[in-house]
Protein backbone atom coordinates (compact mmCIF):
# COMPACT_ATOMS: atom_id res chain seq x y z
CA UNK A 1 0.00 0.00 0.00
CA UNK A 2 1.90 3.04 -0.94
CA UNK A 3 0.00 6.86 0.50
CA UNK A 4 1.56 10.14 0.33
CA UNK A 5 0.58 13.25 2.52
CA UNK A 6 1.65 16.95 1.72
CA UNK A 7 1.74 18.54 5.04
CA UNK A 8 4.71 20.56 5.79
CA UNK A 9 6.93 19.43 8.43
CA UNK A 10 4.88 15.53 8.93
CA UNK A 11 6.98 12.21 8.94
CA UNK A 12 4.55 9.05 9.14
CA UNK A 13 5.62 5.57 10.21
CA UNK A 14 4.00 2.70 8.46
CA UNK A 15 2.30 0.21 11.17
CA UNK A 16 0.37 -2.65 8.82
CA UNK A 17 1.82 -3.50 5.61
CA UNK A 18 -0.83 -5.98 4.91
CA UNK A 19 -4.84 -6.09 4.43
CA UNK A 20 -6.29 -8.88 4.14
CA UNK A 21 -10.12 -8.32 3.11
CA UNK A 22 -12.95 -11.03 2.34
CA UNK A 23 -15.47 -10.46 0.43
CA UNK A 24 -18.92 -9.80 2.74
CA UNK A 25 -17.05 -10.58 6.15
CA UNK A 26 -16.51 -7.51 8.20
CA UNK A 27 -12.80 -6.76 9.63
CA UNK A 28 -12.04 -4.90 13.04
CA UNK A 29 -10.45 -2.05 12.43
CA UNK A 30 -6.70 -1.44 12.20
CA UNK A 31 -4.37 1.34 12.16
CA UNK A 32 -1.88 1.37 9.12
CA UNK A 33 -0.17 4.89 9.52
CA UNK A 34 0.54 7.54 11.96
CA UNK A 35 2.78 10.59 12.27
CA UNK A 36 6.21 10.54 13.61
CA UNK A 37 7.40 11.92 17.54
CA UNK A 38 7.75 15.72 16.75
CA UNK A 39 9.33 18.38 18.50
CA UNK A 40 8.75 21.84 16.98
CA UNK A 41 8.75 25.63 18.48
CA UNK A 42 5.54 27.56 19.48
CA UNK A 43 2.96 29.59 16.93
CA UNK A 44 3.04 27.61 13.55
CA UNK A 45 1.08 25.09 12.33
CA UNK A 46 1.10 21.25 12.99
CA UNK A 47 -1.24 18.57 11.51
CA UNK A 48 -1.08 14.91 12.89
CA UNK A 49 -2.29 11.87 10.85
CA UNK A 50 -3.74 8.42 11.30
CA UNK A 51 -4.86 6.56 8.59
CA UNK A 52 -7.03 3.00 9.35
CA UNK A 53 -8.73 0.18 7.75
CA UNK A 54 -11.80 -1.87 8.64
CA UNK A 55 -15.53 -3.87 7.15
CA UNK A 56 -17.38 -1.29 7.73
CA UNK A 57 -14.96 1.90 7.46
CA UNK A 58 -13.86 3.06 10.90
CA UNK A 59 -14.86 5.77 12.92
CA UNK A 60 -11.33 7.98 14.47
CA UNK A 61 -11.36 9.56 17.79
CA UNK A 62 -8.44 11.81 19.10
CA UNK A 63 -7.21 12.04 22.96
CA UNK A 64 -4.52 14.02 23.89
CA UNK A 65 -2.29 13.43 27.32
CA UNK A 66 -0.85 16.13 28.86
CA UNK A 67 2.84 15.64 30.14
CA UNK A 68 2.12 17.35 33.35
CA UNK A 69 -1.31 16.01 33.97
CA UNK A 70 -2.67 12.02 33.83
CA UNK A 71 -6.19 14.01 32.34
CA UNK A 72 -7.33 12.62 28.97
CA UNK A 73 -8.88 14.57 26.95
CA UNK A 74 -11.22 13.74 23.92
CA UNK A 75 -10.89 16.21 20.77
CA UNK A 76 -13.90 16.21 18.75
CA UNK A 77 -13.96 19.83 17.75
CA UNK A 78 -13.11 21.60 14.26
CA UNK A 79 -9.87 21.02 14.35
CA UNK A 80 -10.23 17.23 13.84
CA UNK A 81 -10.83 16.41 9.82
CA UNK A 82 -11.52 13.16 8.48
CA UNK A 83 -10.92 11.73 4.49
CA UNK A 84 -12.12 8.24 2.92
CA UNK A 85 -9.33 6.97 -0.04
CA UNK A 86 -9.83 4.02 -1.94
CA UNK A 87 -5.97 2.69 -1.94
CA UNK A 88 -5.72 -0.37 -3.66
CA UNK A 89 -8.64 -1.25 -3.93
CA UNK A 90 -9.46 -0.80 -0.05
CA UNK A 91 -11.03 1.60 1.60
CA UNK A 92 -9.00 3.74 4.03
CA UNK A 93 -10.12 6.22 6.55
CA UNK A 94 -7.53 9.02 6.83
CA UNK A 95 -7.87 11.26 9.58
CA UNK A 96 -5.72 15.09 10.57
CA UNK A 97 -5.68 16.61 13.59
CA UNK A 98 -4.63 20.14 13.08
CA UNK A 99 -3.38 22.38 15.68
CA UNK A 100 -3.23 26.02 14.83
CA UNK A 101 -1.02 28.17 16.35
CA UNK A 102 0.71 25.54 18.38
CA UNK A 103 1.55 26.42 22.17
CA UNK A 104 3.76 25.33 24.38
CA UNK A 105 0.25 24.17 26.11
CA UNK A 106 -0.49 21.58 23.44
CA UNK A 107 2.68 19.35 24.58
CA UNK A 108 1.00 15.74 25.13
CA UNK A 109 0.75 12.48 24.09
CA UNK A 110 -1.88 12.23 20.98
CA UNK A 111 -3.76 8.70 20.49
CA UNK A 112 -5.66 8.00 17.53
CA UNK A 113 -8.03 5.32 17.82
CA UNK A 114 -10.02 3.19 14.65
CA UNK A 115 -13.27 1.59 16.17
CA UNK A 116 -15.99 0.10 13.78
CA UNK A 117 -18.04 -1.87 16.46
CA UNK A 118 -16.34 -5.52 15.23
CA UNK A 119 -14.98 -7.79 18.06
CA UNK A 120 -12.19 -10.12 17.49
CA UNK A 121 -8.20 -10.27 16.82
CA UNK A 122 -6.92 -7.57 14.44
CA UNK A 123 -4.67 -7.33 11.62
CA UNK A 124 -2.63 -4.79 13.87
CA UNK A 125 -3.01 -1.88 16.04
CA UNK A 126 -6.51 -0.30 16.78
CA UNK A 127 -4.99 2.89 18.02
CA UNK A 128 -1.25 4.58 17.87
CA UNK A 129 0.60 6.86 20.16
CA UNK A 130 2.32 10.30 19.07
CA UNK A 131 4.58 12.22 21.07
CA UNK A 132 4.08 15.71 20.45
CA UNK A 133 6.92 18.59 22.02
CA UNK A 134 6.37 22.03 21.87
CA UNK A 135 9.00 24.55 22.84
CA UNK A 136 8.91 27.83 23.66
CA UNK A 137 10.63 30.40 20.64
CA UNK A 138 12.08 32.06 23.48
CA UNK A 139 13.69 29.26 24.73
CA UNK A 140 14.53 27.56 21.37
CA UNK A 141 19.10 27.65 21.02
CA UNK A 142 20.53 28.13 18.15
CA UNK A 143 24.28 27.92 17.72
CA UNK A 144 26.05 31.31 17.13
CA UNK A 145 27.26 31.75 13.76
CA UNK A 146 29.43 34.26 12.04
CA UNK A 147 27.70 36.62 9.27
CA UNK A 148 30.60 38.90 8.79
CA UNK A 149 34.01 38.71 9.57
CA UNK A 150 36.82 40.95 9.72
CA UNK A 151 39.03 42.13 6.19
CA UNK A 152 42.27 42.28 5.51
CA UNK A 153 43.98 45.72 6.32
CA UNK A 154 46.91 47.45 5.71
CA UNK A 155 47.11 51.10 7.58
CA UNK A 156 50.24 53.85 8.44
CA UNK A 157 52.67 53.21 11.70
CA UNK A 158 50.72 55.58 14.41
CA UNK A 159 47.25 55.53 12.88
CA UNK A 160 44.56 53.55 13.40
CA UNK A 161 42.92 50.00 12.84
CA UNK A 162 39.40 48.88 12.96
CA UNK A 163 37.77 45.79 12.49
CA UNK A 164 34.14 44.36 12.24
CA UNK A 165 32.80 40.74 12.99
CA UNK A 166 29.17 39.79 13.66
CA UNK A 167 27.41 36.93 14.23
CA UNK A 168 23.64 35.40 15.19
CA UNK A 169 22.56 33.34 18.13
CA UNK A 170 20.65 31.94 20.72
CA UNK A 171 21.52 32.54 23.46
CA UNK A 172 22.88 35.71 22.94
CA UNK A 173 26.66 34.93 21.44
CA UNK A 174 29.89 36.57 23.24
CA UNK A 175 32.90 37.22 20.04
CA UNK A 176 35.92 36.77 21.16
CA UNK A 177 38.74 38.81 19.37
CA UNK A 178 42.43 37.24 19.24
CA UNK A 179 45.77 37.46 18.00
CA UNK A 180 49.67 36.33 18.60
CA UNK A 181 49.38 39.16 20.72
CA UNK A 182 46.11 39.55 21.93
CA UNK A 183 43.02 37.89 23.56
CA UNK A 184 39.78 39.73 24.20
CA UNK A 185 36.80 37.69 25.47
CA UNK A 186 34.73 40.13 27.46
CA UNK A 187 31.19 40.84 26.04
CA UNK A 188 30.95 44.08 27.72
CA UNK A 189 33.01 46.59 25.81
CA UNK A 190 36.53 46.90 26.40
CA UNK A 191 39.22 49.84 26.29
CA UNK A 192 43.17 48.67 27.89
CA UNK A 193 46.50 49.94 26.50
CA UNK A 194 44.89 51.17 22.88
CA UNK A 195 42.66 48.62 22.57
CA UNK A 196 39.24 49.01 22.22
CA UNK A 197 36.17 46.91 21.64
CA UNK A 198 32.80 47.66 21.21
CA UNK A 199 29.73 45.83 20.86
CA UNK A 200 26.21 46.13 20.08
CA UNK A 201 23.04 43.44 20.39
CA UNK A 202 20.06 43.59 18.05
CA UNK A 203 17.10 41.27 18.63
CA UNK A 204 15.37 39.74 15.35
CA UNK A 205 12.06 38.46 14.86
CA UNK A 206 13.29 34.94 15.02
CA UNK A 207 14.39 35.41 18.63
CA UNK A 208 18.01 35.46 17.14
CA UNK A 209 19.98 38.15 19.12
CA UNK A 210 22.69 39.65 16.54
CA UNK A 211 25.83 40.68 18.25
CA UNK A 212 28.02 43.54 16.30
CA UNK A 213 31.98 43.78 17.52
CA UNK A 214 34.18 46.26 16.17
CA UNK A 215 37.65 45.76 17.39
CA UNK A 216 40.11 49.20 17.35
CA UNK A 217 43.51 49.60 17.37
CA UNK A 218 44.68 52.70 18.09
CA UNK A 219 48.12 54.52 16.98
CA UNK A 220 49.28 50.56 15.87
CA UNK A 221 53.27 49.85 14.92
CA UNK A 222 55.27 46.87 13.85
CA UNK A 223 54.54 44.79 16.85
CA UNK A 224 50.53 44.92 15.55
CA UNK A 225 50.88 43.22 12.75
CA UNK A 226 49.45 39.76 12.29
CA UNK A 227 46.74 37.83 12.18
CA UNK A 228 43.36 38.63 13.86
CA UNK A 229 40.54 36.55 14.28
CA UNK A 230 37.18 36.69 15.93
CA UNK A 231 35.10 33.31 17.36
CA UNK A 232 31.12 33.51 18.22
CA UNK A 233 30.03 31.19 20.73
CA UNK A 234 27.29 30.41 22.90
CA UNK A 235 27.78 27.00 24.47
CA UNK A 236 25.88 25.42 21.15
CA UNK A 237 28.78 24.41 19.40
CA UNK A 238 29.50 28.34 17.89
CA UNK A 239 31.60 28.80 15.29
């Protein structure tokens, strides 16, 4: 049985490979496909999927579990949508549960169940588990990476040097500016024996914080030259 679904972001694990249908004899209902465990980050969209098979077609029920509560709660309400698709020549009962915008609330354990009213041993499961984890965006890390770094420069004996490096992160990532010669690693800005660094933090909309460092060198000579380099990190594996 092959079935494709076109919702962004859903995996689906096959549970029941086989149906075996006789003509006139009614089947208990099985469950032949449900999403994949996700993890995703508060305010989109998520739809979760069962698909089952049974003589006559199944009815599919929703319950969700919260992590922090041993409550079950049965979802019946709009956001539950159910499709019949003959596949194969059998009938299947495909059912989405759609939650829209996702909160950090809706963390839970989601059973679909298949019921049809037919006792006796099934081809498989009657209902499946998913694990659904819902983060908060403001809590959501994301390893600092560089965006700019600095340029090559060549500048007079007794004038001065700048250079730029900037990077994205969450948490908020520190730069740290280095040389033969020189290590800098505060975040705060820094001025000591004609060296100066300054930095500025921008929050974007993607809970990113952008960190801008301008290193200065002021009235440089021969003992300045070399290689500089600036690192971004935030304890996820910066860069």
């Amino acid at each position: 049985i092959g079935m494709s679904f076109s919702s962004v972001g859903l995996g689906a694990t096959l549970l029941c490979l086989v149906i075996c249908r006789v003509a006139g004899n009614n089947e208990p209902p099985v469950v032949l496909l449900r999403s994949d465990d996700l993890a995703i980050t508060a305010g989109g969209t998520v739809s979760l999927v069962c698909a089952s098979f049974g003589i006559p077609e199944p009815n599919m029920t929703w319950t969700v579990q919260a992590l922090d509560s041993n409550d079950t709660l049965t979802l019946n309400d709009e956001r539950v949508n159910s499709y019949i698709r003959d596949v194969a020549n059998k009938t299947i009962v495909i059912s989405f549960l759609q939650l829209c915008p996702v909160s950090v609330t809706d963390t839970g354990v989601y059973t679909c169940t298949a019921h049809n009213g037919v006792e006796g041993p099934s081809l498989g499961l009657t209902s499946a588990a998913i694990q659904l984890t819902v983060e908060d965006q403001l809590n959501v890390l994301e390893p600092a990476f560089l965006v700019a770094q600095p340029e090559d420069a060549e500048v007079r004996k007794n004038s001065r040097a700048t250079f730029s490096c900037a990077a994205f992160g969450s948490p908020t990532p520190v730069i740290v500016w280095n040389s033969s010669s020189l290590v800098v690693a505060d975040f705060s800005n820094h001025n000591d024996q004609g060296v100066s660094v300054y930095n500025q933090e921008v929050n974007t909309s993607e809970n990113l914080t952008l960190v801008v460092s301008l290193l200065e060198l002021c009235e440089v000579d021969e003992g300045d030259a070399g290689v500089y380099m600036c690192t971004a990190y935030n304890g996820e594996q910066g860069q």
